[in-house]
N, C-alpha and C. Protein backbone atom coordinates (compact mmCIF):
# COMPACT_ATOMS: atom_id res chain seq x y z
N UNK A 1 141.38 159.44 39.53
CA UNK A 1 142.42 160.15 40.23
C UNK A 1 141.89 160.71 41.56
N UNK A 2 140.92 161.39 41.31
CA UNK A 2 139.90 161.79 42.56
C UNK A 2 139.79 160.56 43.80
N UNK A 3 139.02 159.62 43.23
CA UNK A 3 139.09 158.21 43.97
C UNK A 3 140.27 157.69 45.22
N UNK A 4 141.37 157.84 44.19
CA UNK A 4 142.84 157.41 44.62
C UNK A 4 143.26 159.03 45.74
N UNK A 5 143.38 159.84 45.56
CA UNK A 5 143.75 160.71 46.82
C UNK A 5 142.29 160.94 47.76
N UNK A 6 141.67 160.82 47.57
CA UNK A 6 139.93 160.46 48.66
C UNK A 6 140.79 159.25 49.90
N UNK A 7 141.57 158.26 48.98
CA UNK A 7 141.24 156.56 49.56
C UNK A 7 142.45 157.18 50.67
N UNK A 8 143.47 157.96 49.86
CA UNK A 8 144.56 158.24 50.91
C UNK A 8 144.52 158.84 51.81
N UNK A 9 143.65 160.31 51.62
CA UNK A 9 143.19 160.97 52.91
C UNK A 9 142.86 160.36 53.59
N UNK A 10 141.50 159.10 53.60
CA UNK A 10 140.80 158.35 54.49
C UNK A 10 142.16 157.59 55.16
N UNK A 11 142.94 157.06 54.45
CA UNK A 11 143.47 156.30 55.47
C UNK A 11 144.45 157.11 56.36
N UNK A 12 145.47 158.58 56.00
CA UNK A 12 145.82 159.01 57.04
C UNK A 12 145.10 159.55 58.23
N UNK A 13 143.65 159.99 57.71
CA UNK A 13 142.91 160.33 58.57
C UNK A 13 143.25 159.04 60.01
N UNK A 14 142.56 158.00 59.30
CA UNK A 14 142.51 156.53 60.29
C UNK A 14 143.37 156.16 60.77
N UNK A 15 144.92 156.90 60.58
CA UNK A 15 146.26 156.62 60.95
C UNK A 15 146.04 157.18 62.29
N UNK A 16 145.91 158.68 61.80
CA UNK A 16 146.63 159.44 62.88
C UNK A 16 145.56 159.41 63.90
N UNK A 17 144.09 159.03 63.89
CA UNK A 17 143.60 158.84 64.71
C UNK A 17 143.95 157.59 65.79
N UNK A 18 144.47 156.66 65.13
CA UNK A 18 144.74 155.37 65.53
C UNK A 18 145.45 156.28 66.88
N UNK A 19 146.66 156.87 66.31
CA UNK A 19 147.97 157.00 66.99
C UNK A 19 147.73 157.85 68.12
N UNK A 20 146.08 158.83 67.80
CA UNK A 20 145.95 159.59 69.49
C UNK A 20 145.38 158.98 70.53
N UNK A 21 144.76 157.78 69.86
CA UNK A 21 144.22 156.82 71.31
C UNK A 21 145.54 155.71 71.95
N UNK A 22 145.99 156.07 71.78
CA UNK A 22 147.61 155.29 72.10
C UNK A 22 147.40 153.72 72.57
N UNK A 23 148.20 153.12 72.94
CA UNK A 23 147.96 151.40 73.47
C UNK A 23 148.19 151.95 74.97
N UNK A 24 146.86 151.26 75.51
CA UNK A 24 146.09 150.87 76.39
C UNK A 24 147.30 150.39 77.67
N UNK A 25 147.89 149.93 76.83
CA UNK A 25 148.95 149.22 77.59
C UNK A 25 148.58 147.54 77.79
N UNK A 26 148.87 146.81 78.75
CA UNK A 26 148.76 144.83 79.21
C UNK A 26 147.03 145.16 80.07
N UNK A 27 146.78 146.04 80.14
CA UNK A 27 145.67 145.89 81.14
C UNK A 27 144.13 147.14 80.66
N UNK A 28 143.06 146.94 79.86
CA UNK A 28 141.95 147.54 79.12
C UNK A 28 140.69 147.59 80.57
N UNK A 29 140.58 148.97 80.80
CA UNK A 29 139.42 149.13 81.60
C UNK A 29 138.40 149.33 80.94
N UNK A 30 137.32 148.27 80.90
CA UNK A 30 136.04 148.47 80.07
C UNK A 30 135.25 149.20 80.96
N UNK A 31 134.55 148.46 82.14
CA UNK A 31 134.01 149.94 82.76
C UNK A 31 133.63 149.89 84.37
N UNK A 32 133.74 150.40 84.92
CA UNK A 32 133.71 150.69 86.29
C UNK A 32 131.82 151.48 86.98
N UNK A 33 131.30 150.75 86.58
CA UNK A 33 129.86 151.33 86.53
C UNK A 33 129.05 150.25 87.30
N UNK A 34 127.75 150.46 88.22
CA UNK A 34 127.17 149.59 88.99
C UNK A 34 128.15 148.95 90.15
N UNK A 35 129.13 149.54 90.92
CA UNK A 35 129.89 148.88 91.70
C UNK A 35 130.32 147.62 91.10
N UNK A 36 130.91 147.76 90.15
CA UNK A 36 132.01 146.69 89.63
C UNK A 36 133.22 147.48 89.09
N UNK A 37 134.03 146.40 88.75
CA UNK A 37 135.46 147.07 88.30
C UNK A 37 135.68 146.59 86.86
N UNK A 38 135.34 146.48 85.94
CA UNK A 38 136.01 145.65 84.91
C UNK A 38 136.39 146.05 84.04
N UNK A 39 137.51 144.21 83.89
CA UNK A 39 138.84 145.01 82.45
C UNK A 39 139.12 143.56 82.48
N UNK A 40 140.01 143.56 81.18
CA UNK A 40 140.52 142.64 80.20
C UNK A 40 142.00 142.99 80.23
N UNK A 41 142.65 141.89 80.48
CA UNK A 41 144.14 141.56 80.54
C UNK A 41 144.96 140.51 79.33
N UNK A 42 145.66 141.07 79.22
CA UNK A 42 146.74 140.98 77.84
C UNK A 42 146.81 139.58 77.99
N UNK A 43 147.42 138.50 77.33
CA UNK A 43 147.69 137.05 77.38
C UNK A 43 148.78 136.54 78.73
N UNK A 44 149.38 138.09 78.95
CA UNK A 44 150.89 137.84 79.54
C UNK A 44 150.49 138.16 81.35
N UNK A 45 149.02 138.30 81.05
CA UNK A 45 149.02 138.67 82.66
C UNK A 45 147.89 137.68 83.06
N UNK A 46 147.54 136.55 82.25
CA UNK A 46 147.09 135.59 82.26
C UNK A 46 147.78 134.62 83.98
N UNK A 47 147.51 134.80 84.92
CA UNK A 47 147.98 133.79 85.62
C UNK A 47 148.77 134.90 86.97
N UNK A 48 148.70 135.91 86.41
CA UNK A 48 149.12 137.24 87.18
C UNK A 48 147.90 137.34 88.85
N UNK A 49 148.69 137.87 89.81
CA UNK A 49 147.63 137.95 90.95
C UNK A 49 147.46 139.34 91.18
N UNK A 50 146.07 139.39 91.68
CA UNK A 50 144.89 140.66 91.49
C UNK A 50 144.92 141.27 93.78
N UNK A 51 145.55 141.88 94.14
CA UNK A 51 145.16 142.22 95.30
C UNK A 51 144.12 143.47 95.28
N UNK A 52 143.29 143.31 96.17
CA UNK A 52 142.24 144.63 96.49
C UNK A 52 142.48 145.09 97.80
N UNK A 53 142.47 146.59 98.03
CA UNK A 53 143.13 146.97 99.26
C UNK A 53 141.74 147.75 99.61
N UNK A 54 141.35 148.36 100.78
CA UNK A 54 140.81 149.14 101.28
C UNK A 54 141.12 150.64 100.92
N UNK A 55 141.06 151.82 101.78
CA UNK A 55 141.57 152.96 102.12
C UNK A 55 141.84 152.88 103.00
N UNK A 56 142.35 152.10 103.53
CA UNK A 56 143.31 152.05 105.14
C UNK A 56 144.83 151.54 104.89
N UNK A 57 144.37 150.60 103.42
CA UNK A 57 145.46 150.15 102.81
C UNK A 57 145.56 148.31 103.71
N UNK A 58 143.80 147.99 103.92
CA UNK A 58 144.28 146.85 103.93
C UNK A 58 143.83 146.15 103.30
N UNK A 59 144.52 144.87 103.08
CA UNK A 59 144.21 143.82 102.31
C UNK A 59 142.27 142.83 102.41
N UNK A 60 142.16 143.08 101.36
CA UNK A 60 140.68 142.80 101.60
C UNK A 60 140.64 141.01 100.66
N UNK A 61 141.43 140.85 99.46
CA UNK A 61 141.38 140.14 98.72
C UNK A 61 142.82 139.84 97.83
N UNK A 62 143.18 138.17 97.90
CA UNK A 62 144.56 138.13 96.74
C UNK A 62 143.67 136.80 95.39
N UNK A 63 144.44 136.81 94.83
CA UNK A 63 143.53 136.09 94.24
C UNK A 63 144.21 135.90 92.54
N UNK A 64 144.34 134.71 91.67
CA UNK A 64 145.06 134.58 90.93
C UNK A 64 144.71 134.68 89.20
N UNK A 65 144.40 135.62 88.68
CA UNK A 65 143.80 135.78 87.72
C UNK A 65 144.15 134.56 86.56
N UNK A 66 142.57 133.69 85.88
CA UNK A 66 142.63 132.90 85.44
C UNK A 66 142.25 133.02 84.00
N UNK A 67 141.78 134.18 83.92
CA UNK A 67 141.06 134.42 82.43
C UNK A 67 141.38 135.79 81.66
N UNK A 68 140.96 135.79 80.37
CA UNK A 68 141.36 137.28 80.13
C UNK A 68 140.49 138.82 80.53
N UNK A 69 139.48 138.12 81.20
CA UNK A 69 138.00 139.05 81.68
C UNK A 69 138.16 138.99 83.04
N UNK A 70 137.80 139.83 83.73
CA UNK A 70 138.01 139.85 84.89
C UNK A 70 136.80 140.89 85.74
N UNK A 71 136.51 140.74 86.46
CA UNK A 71 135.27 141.73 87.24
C UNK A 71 135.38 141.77 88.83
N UNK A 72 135.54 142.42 89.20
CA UNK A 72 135.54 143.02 90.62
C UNK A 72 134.58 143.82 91.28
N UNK A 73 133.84 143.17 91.97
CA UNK A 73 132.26 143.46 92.47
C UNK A 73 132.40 144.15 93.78
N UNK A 74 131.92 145.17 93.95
CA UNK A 74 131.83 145.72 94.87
C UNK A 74 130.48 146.04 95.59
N UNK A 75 129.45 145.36 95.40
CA UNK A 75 128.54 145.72 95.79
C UNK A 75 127.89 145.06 96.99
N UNK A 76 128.66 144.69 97.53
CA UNK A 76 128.24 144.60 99.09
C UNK A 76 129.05 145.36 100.22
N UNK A 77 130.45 145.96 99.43
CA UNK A 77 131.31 147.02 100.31
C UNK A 77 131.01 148.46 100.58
N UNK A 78 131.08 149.01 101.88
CA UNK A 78 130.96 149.88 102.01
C UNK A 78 131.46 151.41 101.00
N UNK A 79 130.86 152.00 100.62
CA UNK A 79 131.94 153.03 99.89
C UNK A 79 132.81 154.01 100.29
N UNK A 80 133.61 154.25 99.55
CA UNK A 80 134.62 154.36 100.31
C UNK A 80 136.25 154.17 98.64
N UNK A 81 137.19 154.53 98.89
CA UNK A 81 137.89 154.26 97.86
C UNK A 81 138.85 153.35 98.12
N UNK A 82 138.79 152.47 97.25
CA UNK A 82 139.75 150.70 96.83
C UNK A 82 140.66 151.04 96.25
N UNK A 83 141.55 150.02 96.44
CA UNK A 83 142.96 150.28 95.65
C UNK A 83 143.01 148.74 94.82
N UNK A 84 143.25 148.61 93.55
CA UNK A 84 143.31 147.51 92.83
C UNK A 84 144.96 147.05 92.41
N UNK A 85 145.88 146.04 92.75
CA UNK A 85 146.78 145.51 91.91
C UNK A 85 146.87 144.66 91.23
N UNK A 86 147.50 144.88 90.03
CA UNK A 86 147.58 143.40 89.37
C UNK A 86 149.30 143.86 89.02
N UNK A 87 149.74 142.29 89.42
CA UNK A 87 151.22 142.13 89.15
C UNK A 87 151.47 140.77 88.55
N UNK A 88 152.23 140.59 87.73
CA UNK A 88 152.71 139.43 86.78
C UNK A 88 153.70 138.93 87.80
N UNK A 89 153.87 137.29 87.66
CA UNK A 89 154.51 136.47 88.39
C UNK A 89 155.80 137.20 89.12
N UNK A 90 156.80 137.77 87.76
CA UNK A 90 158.40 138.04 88.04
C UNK A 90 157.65 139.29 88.16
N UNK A 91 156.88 140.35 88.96
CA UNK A 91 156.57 141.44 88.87
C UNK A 91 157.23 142.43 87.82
N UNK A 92 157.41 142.30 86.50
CA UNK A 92 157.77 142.98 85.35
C UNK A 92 156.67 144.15 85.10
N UNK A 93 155.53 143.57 85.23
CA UNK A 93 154.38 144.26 84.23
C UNK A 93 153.71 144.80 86.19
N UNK A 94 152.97 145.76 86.57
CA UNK A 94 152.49 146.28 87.46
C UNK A 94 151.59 147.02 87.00
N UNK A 95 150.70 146.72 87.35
CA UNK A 95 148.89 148.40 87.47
C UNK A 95 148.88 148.73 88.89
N UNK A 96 148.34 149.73 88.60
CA UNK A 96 147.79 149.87 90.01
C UNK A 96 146.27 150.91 89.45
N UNK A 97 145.21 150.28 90.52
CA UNK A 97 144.32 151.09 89.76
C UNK A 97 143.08 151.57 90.94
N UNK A 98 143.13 152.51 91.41
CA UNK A 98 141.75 153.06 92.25
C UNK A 98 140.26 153.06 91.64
N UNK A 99 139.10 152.63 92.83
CA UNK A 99 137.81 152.90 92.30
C UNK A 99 137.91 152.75 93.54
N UNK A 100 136.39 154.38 92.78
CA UNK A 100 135.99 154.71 93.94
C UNK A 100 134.35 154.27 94.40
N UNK A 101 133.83 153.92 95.46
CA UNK A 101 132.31 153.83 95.26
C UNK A 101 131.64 154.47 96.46
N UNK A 102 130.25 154.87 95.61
CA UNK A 102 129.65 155.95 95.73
C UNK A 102 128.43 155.57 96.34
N UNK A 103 127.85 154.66 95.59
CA UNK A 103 126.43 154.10 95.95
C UNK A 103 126.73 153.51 97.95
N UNK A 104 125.25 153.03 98.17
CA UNK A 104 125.01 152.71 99.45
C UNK A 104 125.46 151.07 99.17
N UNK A 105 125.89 150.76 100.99
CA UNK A 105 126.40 149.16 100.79
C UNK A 105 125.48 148.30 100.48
N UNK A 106 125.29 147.14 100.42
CA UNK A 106 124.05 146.08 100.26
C UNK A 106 124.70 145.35 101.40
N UNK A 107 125.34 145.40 101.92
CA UNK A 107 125.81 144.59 103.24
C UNK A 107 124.98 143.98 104.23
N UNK A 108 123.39 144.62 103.94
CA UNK A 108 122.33 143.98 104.84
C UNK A 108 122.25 142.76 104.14
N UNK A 109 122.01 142.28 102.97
CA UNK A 109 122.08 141.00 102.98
C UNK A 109 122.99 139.97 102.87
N UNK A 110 124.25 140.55 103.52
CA UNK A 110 125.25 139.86 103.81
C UNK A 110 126.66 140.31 104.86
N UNK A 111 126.69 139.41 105.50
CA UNK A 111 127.23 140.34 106.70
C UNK A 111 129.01 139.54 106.51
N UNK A 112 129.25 141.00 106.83
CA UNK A 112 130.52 141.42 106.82
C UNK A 112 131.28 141.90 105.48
N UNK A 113 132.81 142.04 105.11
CA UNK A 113 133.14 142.75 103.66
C UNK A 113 133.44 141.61 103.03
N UNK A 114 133.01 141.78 101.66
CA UNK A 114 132.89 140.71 100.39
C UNK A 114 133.18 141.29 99.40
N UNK A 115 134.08 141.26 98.39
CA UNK A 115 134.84 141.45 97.71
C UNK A 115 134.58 140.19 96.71
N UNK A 116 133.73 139.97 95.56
CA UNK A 116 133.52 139.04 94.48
C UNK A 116 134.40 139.25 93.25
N UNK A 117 135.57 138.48 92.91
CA UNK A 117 136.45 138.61 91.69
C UNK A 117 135.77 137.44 90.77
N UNK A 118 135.35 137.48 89.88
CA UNK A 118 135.03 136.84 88.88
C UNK A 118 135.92 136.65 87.33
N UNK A 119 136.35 135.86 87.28
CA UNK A 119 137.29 135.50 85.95
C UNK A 119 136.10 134.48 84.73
N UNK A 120 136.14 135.22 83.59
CA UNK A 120 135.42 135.00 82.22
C UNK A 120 135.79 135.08 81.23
C-alpha cells in the first residue's frame, strides 16, 4: 500500500514539474555561448528562412534553414547586439531572437563582416 501512494506522489511530483517548464514553443535555444547562437527547430520550420540583422537593423544574412540544428557564428563580428529571425514560408510561426556579443572581433583574420549559419 505504501509502495502504491510513494509511485503516485512520484508521478504528480513529475507532472507538475513537467507543466512549470512549459513548451518551448517551434524553436529550442540550446546555447548562445563562445559567439555562436544555437537552437533546434520543430519539423514545421524545417525549410523556414533565418535573417540576421545588425543594430542598425541591417541585413547582414538571409538564408534557408535546411536542418533541424542550426548554429549561427559570430565570431568574426564585431560586438555589438544582433537581431535573429526565423519565419515559416506562409509566415504563421515567427521568432524573433537577440544576441548579444561581448567578446573581441577575430576580424583580423578575415576581412570584412561574416556571419557563418551552419545547418546539422
Amino acid at each position: 500500500m505504501k509502495t502504491g501512494r510513494g509511485v503516485v506522489v512520484a508521478l504528480l511530483i513529475a507532472a507538475s514539474t513537467m507543466g512549470a517548464f512549459g513548451d518551448p514553443g517551434p524553436i529550442k535555444v540550446v546555447s548562445t555561448k563562445r559567439d555562436v547562437f544555437y537552437f533546434k527547430v520543430d519539423e514545421a520550420l524545417v525549410g523556414a528562412s533565418l535573417e540576421v540583422y545588425d543594430e542598425r537593423g541591417n541585413k547582414m544574412i538571409e538564408q534557408r534553414i535546411e536542418k533541424k540544428r542550426v548554429i549561427v557564428d559570430f565570431y568574426y563580428d564585431q560586438p555589438g547586439r544582433y537581431i535573429i529571425k526565423v519565419a515559416d514560408e506562409e509566415d504563421k510561426i515567427k521568432e524573433v531572437f537577440i544576441f548579444e556579443k561581448f567578446g573581441p572581433s577575430h576580424a583580423e583574420r578575415f576581412a570584412g563582416d561574416f556571419v557563418l549559419v551552419t545547418d546539422f
